[in-house]
Each structure stands twice: as C-alpha cells, then as structure tokens.
C-alpha atoms as a PDB file:
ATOM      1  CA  UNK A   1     -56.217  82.889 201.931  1.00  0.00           C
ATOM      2  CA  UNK A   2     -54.028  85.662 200.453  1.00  0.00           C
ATOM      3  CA  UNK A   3     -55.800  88.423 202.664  1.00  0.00           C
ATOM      4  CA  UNK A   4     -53.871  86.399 205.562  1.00  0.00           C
ATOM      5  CA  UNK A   5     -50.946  85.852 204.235  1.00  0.00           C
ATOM      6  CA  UNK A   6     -49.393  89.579 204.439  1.00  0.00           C
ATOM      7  CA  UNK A   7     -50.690  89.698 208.039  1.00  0.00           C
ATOM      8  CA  UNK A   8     -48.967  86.955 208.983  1.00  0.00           C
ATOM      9  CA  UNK A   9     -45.324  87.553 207.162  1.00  0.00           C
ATOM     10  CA  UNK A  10     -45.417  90.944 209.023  1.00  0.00           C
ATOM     11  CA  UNK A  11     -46.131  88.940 212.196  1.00  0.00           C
ATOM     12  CA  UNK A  12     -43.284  86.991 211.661  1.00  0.00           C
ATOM     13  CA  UNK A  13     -40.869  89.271 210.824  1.00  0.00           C
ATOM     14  CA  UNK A  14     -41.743  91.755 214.042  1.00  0.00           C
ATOM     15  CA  UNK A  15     -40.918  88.437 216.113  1.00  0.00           C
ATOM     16  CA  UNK A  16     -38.279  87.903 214.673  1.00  0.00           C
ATOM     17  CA  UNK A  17     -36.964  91.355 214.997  1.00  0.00           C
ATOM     18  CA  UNK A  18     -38.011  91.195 218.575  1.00  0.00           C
ATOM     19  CA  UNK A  19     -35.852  88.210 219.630  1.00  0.00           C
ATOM     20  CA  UNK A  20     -32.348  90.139 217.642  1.00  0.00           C
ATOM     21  CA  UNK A  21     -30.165  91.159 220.346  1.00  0.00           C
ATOM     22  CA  UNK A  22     -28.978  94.558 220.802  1.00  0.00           C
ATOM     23  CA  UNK A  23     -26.885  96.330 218.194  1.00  0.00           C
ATOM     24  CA  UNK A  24     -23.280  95.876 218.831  1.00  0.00           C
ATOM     25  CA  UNK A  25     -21.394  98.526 220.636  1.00  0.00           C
ATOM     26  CA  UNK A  26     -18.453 100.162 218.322  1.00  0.00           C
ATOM     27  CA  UNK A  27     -15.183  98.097 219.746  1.00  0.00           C
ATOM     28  CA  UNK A  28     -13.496 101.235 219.108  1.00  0.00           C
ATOM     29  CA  UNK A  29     -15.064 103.555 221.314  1.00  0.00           C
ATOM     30  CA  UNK A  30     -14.576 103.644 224.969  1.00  0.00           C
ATOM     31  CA  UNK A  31     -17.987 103.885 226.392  1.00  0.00           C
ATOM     32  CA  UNK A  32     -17.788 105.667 229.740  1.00  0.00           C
ATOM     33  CA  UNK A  33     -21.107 106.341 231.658  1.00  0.00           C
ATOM     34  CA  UNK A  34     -21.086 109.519 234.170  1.00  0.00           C
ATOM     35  CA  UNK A  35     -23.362 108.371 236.950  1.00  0.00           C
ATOM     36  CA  UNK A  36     -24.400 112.077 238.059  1.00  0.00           C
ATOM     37  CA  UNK A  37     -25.156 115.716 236.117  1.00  0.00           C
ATOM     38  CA  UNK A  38     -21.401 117.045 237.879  1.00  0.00           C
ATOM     39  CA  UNK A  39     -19.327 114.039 237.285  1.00  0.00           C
ATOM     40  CA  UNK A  40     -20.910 114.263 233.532  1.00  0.00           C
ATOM     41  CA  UNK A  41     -19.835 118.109 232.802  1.00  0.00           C
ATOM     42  CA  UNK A  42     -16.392 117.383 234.282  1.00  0.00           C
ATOM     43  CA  UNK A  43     -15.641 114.127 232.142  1.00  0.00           C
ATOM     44  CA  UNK A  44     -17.063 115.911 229.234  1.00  0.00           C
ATOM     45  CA  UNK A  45     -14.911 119.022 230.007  1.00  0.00           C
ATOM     46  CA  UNK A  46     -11.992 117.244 230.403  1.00  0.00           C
ATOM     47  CA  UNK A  47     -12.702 114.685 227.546  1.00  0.00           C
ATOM     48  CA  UNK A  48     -13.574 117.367 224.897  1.00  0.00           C
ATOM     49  CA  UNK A  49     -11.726 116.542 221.051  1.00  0.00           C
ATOM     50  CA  UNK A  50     -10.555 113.316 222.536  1.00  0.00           C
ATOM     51  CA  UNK A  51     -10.471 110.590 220.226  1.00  0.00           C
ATOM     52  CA  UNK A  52     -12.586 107.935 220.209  1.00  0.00           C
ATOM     53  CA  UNK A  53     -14.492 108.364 223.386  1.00  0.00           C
ATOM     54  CA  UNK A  54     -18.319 108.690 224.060  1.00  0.00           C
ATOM     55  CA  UNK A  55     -19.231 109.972 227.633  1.00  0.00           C
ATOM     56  CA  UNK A  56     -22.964 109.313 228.593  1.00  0.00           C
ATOM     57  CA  UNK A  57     -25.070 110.566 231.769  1.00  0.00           C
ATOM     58  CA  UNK A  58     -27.015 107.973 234.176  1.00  0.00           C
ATOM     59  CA  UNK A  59     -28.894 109.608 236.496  1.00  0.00           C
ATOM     60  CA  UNK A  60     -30.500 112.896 235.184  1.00  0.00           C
ATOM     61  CA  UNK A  61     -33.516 113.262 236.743  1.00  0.00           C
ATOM     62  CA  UNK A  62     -34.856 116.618 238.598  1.00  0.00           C
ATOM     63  CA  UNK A  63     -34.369 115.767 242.037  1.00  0.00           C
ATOM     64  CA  UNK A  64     -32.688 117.347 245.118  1.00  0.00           C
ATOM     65  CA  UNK A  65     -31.886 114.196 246.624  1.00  0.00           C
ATOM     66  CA  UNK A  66     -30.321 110.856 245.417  1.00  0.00           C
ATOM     67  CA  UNK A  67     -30.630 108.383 248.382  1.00  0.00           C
ATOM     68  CA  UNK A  68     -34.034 106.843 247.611  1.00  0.00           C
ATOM     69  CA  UNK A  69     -33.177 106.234 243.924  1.00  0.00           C
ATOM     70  CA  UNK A  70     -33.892 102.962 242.069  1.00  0.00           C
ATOM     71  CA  UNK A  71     -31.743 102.363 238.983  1.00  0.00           C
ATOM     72  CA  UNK A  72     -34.232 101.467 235.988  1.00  0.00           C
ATOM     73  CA  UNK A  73     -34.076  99.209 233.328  1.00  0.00           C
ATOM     74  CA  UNK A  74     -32.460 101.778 230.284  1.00  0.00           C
ATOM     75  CA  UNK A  75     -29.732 102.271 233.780  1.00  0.00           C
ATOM     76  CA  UNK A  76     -28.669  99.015 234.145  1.00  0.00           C
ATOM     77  CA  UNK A  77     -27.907  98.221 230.192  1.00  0.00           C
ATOM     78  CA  UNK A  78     -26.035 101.805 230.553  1.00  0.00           C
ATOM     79  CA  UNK A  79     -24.059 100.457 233.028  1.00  0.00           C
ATOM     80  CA  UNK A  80     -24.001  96.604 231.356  1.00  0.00           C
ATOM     81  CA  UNK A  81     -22.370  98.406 228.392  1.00  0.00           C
ATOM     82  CA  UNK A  82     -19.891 100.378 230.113  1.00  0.00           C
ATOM     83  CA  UNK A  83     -16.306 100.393 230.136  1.00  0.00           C
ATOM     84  CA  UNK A  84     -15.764 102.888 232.408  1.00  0.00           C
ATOM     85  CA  UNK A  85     -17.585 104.385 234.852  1.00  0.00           C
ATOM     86  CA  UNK A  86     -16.819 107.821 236.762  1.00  0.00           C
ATOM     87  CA  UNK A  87     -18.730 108.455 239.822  1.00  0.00           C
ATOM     88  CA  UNK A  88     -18.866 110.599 242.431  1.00  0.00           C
ATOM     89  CA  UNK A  89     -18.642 108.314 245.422  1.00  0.00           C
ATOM     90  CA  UNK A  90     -18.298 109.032 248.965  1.00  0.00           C
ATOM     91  CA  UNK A  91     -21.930 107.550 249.126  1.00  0.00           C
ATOM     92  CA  UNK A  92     -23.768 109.169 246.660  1.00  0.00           C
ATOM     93  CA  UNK A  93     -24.427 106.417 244.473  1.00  0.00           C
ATOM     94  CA  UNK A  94     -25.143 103.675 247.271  1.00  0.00           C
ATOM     95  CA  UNK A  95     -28.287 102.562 244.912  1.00  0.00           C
ATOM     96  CA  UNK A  96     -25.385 101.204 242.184  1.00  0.00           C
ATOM     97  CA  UNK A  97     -23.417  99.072 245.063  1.00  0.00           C
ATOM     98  CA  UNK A  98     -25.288  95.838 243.451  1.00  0.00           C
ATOM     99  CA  UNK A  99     -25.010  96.780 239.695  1.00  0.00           C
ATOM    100  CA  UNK A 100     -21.505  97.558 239.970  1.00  0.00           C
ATOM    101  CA  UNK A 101     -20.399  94.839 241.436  1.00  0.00           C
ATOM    102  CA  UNK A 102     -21.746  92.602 239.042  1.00  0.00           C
ATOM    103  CA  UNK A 103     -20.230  95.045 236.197  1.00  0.00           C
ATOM    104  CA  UNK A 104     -16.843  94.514 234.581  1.00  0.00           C
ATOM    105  CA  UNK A 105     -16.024  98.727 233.686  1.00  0.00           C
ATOM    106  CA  UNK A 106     -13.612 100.406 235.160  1.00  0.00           C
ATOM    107  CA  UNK A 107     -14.616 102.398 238.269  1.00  0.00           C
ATOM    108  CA  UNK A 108     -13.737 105.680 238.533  1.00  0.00           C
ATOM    109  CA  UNK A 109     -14.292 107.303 242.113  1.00  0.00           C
ATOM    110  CA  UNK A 110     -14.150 110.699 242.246  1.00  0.00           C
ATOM    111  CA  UNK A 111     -14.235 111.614 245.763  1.00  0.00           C
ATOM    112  CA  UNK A 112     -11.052 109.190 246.667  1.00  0.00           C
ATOM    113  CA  UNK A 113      -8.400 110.660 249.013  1.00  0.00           C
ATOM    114  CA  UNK A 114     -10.631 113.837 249.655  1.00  0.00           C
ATOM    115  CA  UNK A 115     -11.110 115.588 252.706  1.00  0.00           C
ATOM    116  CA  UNK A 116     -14.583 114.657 253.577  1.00  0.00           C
ATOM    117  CA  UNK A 117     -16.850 116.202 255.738  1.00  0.00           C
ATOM    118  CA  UNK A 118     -19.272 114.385 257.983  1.00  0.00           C
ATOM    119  CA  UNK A 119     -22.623 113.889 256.817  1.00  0.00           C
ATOM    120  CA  UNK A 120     -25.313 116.277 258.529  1.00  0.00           C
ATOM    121  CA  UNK A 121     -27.844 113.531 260.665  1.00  0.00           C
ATOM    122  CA  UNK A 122     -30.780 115.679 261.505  1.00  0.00           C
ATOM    123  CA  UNK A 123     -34.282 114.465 262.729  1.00  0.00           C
ATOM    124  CA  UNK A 124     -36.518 111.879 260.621  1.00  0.00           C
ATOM    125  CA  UNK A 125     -33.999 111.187 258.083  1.00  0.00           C
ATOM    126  CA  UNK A 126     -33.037 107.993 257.022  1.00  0.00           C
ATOM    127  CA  UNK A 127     -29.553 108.530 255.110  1.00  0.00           C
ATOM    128  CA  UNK A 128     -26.841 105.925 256.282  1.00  0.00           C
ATOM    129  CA  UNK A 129     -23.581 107.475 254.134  1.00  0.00           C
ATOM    130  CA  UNK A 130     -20.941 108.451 256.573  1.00  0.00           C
ATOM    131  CA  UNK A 131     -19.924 111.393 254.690  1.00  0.00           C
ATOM    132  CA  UNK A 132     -21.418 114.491 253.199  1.00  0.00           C
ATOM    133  CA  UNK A 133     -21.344 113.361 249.340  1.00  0.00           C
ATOM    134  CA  UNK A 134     -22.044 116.653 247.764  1.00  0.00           C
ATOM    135  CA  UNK A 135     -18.232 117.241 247.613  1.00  0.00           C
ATOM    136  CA  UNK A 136     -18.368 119.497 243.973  1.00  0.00           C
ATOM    137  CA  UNK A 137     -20.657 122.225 245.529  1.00  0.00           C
ATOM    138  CA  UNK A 138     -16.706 123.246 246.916  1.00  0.00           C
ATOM    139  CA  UNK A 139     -14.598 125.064 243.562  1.00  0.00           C
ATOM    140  CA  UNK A 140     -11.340 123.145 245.118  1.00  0.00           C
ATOM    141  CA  UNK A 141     -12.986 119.994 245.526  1.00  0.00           C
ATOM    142  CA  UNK A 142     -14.117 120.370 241.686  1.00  0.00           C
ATOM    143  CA  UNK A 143     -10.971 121.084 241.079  1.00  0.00           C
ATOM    144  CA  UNK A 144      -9.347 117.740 242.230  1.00  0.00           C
ATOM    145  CA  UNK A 145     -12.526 116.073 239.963  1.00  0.00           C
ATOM    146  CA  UNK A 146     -11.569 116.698 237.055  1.00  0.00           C
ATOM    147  CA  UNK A 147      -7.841 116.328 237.583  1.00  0.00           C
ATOM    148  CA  UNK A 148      -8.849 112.342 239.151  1.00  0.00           C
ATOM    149  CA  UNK A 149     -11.109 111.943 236.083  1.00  0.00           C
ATOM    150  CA  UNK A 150      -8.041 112.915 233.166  1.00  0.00           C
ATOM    151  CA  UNK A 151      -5.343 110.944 235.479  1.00  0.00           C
ATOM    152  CA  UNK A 152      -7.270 107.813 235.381  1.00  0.00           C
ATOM    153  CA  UNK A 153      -9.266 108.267 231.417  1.00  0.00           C
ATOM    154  CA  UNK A 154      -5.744 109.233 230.258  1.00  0.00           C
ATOM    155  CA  UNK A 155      -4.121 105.985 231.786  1.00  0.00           C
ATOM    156  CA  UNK A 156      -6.582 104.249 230.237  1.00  0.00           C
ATOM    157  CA  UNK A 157      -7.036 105.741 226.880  1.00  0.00           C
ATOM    158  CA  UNK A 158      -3.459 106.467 226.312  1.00  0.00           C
ATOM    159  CA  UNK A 159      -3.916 109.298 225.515  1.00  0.00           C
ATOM    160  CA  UNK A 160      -2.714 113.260 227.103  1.00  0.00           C
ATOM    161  CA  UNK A 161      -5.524 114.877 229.041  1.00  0.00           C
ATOM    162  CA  UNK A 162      -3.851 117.379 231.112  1.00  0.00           C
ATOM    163  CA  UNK A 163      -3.242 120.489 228.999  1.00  0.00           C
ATOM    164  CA  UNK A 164      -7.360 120.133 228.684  1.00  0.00           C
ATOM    165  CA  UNK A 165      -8.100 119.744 232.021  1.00  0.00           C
ATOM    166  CA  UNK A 166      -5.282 122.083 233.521  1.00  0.00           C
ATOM    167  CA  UNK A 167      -7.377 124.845 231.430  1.00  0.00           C
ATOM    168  CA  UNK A 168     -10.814 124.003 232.715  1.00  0.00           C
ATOM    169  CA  UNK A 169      -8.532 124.127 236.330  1.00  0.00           C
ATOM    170  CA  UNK A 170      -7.956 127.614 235.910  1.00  0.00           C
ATOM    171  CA  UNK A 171     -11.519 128.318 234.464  1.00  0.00           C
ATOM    172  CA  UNK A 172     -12.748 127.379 237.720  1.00  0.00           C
ATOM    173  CA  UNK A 173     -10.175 128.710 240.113  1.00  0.00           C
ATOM    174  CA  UNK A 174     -10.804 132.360 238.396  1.00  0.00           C
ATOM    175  CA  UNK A 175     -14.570 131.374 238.901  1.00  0.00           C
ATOM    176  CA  UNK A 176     -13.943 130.803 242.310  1.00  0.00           C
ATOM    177  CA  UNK A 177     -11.977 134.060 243.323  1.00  0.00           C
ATOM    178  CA  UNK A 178     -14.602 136.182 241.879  1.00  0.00           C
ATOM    179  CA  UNK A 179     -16.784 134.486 243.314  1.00  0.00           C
ATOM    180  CA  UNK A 180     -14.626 134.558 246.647  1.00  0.00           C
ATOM    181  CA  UNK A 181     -14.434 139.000 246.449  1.00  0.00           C
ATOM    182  CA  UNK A 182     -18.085 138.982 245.255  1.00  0.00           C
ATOM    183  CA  UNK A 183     -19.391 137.874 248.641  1.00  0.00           C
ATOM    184  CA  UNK A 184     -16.594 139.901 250.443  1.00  0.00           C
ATOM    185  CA  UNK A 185     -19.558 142.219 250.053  1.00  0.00           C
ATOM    186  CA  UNK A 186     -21.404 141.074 252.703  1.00  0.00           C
ATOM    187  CA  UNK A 187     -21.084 140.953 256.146  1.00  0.00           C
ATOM    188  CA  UNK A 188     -20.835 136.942 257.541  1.00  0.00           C
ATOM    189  CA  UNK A 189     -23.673 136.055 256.141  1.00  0.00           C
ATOM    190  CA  UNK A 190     -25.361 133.110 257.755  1.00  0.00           C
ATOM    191  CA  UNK A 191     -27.399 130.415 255.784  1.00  0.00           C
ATOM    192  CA  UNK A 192     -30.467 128.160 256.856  1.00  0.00           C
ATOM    193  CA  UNK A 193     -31.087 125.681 253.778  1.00  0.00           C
ATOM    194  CA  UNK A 194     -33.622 123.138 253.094  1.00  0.00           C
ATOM    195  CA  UNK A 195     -31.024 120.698 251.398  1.00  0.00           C
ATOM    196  CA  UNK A 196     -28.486 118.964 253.368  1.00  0.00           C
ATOM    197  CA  UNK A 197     -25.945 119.663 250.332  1.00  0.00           C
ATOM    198  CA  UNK A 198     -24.539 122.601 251.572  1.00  0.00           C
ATOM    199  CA  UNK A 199     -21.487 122.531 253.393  1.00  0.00           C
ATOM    200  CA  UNK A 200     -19.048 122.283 250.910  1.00  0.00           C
ATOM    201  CA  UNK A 201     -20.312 125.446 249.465  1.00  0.00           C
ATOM    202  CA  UNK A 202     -20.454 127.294 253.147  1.00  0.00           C
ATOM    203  CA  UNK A 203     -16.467 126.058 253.981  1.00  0.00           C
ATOM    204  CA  UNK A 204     -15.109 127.360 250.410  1.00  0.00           C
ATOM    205  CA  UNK A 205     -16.871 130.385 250.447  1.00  0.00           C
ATOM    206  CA  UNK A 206     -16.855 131.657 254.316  1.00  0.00           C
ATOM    207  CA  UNK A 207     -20.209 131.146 255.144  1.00  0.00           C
ATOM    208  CA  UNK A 208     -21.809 130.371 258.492  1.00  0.00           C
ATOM    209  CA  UNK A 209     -23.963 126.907 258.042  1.00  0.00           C
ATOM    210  CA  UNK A 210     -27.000 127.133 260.688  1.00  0.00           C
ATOM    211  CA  UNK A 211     -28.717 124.987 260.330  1.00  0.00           C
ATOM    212  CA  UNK A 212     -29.665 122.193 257.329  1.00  0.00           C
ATOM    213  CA  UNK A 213     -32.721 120.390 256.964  1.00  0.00           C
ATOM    214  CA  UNK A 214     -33.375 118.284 253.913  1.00  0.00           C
ATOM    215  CA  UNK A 215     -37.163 117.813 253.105  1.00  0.00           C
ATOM    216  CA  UNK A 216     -38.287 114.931 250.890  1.00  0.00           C
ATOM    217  CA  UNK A 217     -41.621 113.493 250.170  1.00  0.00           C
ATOM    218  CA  UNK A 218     -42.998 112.021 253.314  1.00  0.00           C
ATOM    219  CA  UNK A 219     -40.106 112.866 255.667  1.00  0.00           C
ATOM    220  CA  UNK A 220     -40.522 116.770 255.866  1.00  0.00           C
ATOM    221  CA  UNK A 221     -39.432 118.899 258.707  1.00  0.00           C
ATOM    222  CA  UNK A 222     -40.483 118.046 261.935  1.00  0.00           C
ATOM    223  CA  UNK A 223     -42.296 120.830 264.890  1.00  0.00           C
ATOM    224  CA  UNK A 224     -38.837 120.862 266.433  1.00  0.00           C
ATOM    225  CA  UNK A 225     -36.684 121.148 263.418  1.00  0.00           C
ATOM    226  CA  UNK A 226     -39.050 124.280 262.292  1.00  0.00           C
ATOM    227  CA  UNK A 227     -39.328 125.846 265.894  1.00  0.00           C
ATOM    228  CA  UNK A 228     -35.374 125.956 265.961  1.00  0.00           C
ATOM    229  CA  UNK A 229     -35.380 127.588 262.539  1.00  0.00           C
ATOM    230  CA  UNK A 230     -38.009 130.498 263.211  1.00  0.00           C
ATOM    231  CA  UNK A 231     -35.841 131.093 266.557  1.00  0.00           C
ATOM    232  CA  UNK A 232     -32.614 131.130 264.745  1.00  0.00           C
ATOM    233  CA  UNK A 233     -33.987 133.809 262.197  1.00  0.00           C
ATOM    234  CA  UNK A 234     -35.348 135.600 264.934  1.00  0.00           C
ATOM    235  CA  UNK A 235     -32.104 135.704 266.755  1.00  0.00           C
ATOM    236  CA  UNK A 236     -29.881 136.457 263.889  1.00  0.00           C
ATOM    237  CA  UNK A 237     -32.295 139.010 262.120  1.00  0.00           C
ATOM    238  CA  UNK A 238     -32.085 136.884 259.217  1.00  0.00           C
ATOM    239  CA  UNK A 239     -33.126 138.668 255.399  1.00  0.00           C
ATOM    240  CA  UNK A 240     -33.700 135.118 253.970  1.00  0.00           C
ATOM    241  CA  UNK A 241     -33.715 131.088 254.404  1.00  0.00           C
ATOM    242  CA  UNK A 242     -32.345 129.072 250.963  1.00  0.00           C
ATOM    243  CA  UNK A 243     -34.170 126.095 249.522  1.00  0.00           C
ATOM    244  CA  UNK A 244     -33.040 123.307 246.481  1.00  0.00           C
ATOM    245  CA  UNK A 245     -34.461 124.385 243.097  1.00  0.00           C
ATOM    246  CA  UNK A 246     -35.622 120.267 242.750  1.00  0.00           C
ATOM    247  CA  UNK A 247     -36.876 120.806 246.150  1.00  0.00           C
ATOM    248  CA  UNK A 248     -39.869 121.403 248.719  1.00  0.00           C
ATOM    249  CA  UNK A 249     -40.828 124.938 249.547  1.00  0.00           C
ATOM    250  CA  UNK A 250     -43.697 124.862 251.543  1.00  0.00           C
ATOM    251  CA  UNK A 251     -42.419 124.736 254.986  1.00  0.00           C
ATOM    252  CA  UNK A 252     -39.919 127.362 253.926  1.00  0.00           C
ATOM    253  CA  UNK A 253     -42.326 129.409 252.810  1.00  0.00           C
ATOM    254  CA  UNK A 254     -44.588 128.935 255.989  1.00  0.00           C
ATOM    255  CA  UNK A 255     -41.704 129.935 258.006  1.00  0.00           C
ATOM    256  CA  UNK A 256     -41.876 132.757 255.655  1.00  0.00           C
ATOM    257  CA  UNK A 257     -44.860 134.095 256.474  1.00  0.00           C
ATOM    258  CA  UNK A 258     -44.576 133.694 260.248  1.00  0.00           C
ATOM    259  CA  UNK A 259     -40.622 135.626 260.695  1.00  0.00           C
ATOM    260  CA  UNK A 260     -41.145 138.155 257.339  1.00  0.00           C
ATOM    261  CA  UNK A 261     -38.152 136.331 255.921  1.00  0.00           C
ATOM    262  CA  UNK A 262     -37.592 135.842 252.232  1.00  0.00           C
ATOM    263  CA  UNK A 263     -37.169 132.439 250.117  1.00  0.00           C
ATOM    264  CA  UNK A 264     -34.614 131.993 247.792  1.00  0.00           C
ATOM    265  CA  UNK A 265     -33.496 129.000 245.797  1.00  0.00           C
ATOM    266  CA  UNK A 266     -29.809 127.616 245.216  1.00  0.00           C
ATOM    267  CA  UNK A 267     -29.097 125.304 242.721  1.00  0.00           C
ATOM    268  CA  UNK A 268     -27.212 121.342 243.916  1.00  0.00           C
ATOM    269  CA  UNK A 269     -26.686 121.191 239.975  1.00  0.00           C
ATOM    270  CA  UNK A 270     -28.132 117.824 239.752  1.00  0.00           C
ATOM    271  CA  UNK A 271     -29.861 117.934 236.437  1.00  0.00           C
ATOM    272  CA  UNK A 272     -29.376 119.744 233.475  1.00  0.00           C
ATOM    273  CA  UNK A 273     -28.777 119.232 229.606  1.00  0.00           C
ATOM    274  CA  UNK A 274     -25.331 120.879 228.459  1.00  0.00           C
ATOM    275  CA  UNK A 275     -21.823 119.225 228.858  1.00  0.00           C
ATOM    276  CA  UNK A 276     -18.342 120.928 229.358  1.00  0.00           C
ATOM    277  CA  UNK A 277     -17.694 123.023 232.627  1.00  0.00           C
ATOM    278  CA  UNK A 278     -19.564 125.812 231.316  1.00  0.00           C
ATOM    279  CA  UNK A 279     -22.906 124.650 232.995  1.00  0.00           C
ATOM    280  CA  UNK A 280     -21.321 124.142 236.272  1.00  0.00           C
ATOM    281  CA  UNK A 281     -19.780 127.914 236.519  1.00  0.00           C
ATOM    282  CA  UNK A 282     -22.983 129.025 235.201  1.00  0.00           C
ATOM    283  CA  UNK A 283     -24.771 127.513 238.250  1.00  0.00           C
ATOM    284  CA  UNK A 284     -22.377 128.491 240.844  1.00  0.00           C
ATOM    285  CA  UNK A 285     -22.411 132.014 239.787  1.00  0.00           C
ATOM    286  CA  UNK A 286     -26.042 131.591 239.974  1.00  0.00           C
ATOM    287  CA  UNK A 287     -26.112 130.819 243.784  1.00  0.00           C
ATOM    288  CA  UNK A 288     -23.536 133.467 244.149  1.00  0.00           C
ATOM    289  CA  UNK A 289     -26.060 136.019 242.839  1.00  0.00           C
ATOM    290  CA  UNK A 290     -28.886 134.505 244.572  1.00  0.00           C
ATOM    291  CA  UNK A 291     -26.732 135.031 248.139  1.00  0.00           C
ATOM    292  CA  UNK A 292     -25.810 138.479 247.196  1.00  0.00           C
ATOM    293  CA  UNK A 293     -29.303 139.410 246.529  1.00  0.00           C
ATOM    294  CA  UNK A 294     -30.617 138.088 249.257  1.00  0.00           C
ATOM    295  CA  UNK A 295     -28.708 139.558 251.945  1.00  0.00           C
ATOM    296  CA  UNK A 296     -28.111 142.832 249.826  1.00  0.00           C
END
C-alpha cells in the first residue's frame, strides 16, 4: 500500500499543477509584441534603456514570404498578452486580421500615411494585398518606422523617445548615402529577382526593376514567366539574376545554366536573432555588396 502511495501524491500534484493558470504578467511592464524581424529591430532600436518596457518578436521564422502563414498556438497567447502591438501593415500581416480583432492592445501600424506602391500581380500567385508590403527594404521608408513607432510608444509610455530614435535616424540616413555613392559605381544596373519584395529597394536606390517573380512551394514560375526572363537577360546582357536567401533557387539556377548568368542572393531581412538597428544596416549593406559584386 505504501509503494502506491508516492506514485499517486506525485500524480496529484502534476494535475494539479497542470490546471494553474499562467503566471501573471508584471502590471508594470508594457508588453509590446513586434509582429515581424524589421518592425522588432526598429522598436527595439528606438526602445533601448527605456524604462519598464519588454519588446518581443512574433513571427520569426526563415521564410521569404508571409502570405500563407498560420499564427500558432505560443502566437496567439503572444498576442493575448499584449498591450501593444507594432506591425508593419499595409497587408503584411493579413493572417492576424482575426486575432487582432478579438485583442484589446494597442495597434501600432507602421506603414500608415506612406506612399505605397502597388503590389506586383504576376502569374499563378494568389496574394490579394493591394499594396506592396515590403515598405522597410526603402532607407526613407525605415526612416518614417521608427519615427511612427517612438511617436505612438512615447504617447503611450509617457515617456521621451525622440533623442533615441532621431540618432538611429541619422544612423540610417548615413547608411543610406553610402550606400546611395556605392552603387554610383555602376552603370543602371537592372535587376530580375525571385522575390516580389523588391521595389522599395529598386526606387531608393536607382535601380531598374525587370521583372519579379516570387516562387513558393507549389506555385513556382510558370514556362512563360521563365521564357520572358531568359529573353530579358539575353536582351540586356545581364551578369546576374537575384534570389531571397529564405527562398527557391532552382529555377534561377536553371535559367543559370541555359543564359551563363550568375545567382546571387539578397536578403528581405525577415528572420534573424539580434535587436537594435544594427542588424538591419548590416543586411542592407549586405545586398549592397552582393549588387556591386555582381555587376562588378
């Protein structure tokens, strides 16, 4: 009878551990969820040795491409607990329309009263935003981010975010213009990507956008789509076609073999693991490199 009673105490007491709610959140601490890798290094840029604020990512998965994404069950207590949530709208996050609706946090929308381009409709691809979402590939664009971000978390926290955010400002506009005379380089380079993310990035920087084609599992390039890019490196003599570093490569790299064209990869900085604005200048210089190279 003893031999059963130990068992049977440590059965209870996992049960009853199991049906204990969550911990308690800290009252004190405004929890603010970042619902993409950008909109996470800019509110942790801005936010940096302000008090009593805890800035969390959502969606950090390696992927190219956010339109088929299903929140899980760690995303939706994320969000549950939330009292403020920065996003980077303009259709990226359509997959949260439900769970934010439902959520009482504070909705910041990163991408309100910008200049938005058109999204790129090409052949087999199901994407229904009206807009091109990928607005902080563009150094301005970031720019406006992270002043929308410390406008609104300094309203609500009460607290002075501009000197902190004016800085990262100029960190990226001196980014940018070296950037800007490092490309000055070449000669009107033209780019053929296989990422429909891209256009920001062409408009701030001068470059010519041929042609975009995103690839994702099960809806890859059609005959057409890959007929009109071997004829427009063919035409334009082009050195090299660009794919997503979370993306496909192997039509690329068939299209590769057939015009003697090279394949490099840019980066749509959608995953990572550092915070602050660092990680985004390191990336950006990294496509600027990658450009220079390949049409060098």
């Amino acid at each position: 009878m003893k031999k059963l009673i130990a068992p049977l105490c440590a059965l209870v007491l996992l049960l009853s551990a199991c049906g204990q709610p969550a911990p308690a959140q800290d009252e004190d601490t405004l929890h603010i969820v970042a619902t993409t890798y950008p909109v996470y290094l800019f509110t942790t840029a801005v936010t940096e040795g302000a008090e009593g604020v805890e800035v969390s990512l959502l969606v950090n998965q390696q992927t190219s491409c956010l339109h088929d994404y299903t929140l899980t069950v760690s995303d939706m207590k994320a969000i549950e607990g939330a009292d403020v949530i920065v996003m980077n709208g303009a259709g990226l996050e359509d997959f949260m329309d439900d769970a934010l609706s439902a959520s009482d946090a504070t909705v910041i929308d990163c991408s309100a009263g910008m200049d938005l381009l058109p999204a790129q409709g090409h052949e087999g691809h199901d994407h229904d935003t009206e807009y091109d979402p990928h607005i902080w590939m563009d150094p301005a664009n970031a720019q406006v981010m992270l002043g929308t971000i410390a406008d609104q978390l300094g309203q609500i926290t009460g607290q002075d975010l501009q000197a902190s955010c004016a800085a990262v400002q100029q960190q990226v506009e001196e980014a940018a213009q070296q950037w800007k005379e490092q490309l000055t380089t070449l000669s009107a380079p033209k780019l053929i990507t296989f990422h429909d993310g891209f256009q920001y990035f062409s408009r701030s920087f001068g470059l010519e956008l041929l042609k975009a084609i995103e690839e994702e599992e099960g809806s890859e390039a059609s005959a057409q789509e890959i007929q009109e890019i071997v004829s427009l490196v063919d035409q334009y003599q082009l050195p090299a076609i660009f794919t997503e570093v979370n993306g496909s490569e192997s039509t690329a790299q068939a299209i590769s073999r057939e015009c003697g064209c090279g394949v490099y990869q840019l980066n749509m900085i959608m995953s990572g693991d550092g915070t602050g604005i660092q990680p985004y200048l390191d990336a950006m210089q990294n496509n600027i490199d990658t450009i220079v190279e390949a049409f060098g």
